[in-house]
C-alpha atoms as a PDB file:
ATOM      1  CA  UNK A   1       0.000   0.000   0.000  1.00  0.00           C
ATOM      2  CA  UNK A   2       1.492   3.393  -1.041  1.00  0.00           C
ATOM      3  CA  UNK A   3       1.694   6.154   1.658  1.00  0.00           C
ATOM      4  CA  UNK A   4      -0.429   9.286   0.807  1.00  0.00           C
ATOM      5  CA  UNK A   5       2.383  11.910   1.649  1.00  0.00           C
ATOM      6  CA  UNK A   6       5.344   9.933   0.780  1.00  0.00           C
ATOM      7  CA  UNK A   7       8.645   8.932   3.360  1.00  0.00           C
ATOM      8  CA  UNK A   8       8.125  10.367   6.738  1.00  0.00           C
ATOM      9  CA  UNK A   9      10.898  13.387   6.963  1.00  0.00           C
ATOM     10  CA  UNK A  10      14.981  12.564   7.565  1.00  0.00           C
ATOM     11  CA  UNK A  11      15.997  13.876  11.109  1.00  0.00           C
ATOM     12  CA  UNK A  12      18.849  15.122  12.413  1.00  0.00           C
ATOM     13  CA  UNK A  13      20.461  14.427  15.607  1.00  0.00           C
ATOM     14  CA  UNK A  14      21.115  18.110  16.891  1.00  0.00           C
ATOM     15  CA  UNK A  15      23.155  19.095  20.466  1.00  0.00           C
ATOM     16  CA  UNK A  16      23.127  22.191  22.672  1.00  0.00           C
ATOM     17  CA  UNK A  17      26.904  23.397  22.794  1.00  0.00           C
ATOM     18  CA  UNK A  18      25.949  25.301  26.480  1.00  0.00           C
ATOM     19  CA  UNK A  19      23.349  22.618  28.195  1.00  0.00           C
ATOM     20  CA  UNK A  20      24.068  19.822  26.116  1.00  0.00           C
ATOM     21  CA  UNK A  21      20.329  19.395  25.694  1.00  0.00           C
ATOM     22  CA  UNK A  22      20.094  16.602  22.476  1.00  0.00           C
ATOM     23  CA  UNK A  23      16.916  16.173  20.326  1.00  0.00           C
ATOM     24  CA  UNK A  24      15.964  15.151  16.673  1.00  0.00           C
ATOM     25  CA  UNK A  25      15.305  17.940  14.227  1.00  0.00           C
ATOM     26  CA  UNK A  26      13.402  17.644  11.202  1.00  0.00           C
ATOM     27  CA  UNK A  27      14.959  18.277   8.059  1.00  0.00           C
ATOM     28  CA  UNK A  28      12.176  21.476   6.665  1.00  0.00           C
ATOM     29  CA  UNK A  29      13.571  23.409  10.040  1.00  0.00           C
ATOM     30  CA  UNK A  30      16.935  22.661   8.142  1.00  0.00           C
ATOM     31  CA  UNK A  31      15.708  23.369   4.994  1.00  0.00           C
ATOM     32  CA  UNK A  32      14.380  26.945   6.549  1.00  0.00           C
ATOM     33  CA  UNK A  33      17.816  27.418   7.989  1.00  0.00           C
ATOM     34  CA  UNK A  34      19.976  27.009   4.364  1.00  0.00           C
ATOM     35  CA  UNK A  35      17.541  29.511   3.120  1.00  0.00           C
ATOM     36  CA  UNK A  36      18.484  32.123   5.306  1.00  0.00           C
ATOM     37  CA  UNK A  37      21.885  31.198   4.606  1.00  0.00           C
ATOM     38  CA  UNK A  38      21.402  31.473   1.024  1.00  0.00           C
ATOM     39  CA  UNK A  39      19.417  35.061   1.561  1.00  0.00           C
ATOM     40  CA  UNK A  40      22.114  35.951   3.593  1.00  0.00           C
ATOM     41  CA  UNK A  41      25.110  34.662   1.153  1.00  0.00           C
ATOM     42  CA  UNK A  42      26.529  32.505   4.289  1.00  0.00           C
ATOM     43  CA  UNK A  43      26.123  29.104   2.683  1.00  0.00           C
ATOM     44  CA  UNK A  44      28.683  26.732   2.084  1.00  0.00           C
ATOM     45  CA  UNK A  45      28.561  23.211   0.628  1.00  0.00           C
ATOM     46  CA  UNK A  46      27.834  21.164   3.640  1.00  0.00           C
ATOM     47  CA  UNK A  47      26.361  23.359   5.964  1.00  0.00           C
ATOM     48  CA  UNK A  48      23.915  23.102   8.910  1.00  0.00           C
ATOM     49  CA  UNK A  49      22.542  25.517  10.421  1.00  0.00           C
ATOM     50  CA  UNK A  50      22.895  25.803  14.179  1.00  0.00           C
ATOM     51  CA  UNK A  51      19.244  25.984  16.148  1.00  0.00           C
ATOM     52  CA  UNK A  52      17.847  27.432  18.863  1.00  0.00           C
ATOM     53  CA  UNK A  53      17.827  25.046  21.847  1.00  0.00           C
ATOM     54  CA  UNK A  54      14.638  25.053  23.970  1.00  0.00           C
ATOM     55  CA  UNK A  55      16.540  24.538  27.220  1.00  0.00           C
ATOM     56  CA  UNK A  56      18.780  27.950  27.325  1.00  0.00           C
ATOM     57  CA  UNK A  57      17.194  29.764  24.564  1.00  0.00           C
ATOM     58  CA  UNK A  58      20.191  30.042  22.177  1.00  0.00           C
ATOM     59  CA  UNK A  59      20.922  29.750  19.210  1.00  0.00           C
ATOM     60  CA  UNK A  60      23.702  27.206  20.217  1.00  0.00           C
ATOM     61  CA  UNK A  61      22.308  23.658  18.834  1.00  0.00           C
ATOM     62  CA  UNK A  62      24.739  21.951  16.038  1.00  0.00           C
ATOM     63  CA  UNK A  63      24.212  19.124  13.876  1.00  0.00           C
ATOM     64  CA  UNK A  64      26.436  16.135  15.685  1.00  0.00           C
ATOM     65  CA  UNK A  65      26.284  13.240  12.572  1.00  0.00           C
END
């Protein structure tokens, strides 16, 4: 049986540099990130965009794979 909406998203293991708080993040808040890089002209092959972590409130969560 196919699935409606397609594969469920990819996540990304993600870790708080300050609290070490660790959660998955899905890959459209990472897609939303590069695009502001692009915008910004800050990309880079590679890149992943830190996020904010919801234990300190800073923008201090990086990609750990």
């Amino acid at each position: 049986m196919k699935k409606p909406f397609g594969p469920p998203p990819k996540e990304y293991n993600y870790r708080c540099s300050v609290c070490g708080t660790e959660l998955l993040v899905n890959e459209a808040i990472i897609d939303a990130g590069i695009g502001l890089s692009k915008f910004n002209k800050e990309y880079y092959e590679g890149y992943m965009p830190k996020v904010g972590c919801p234990g300190c409130n800073n923008y201090t969560m990086e990609c750990i794979e």
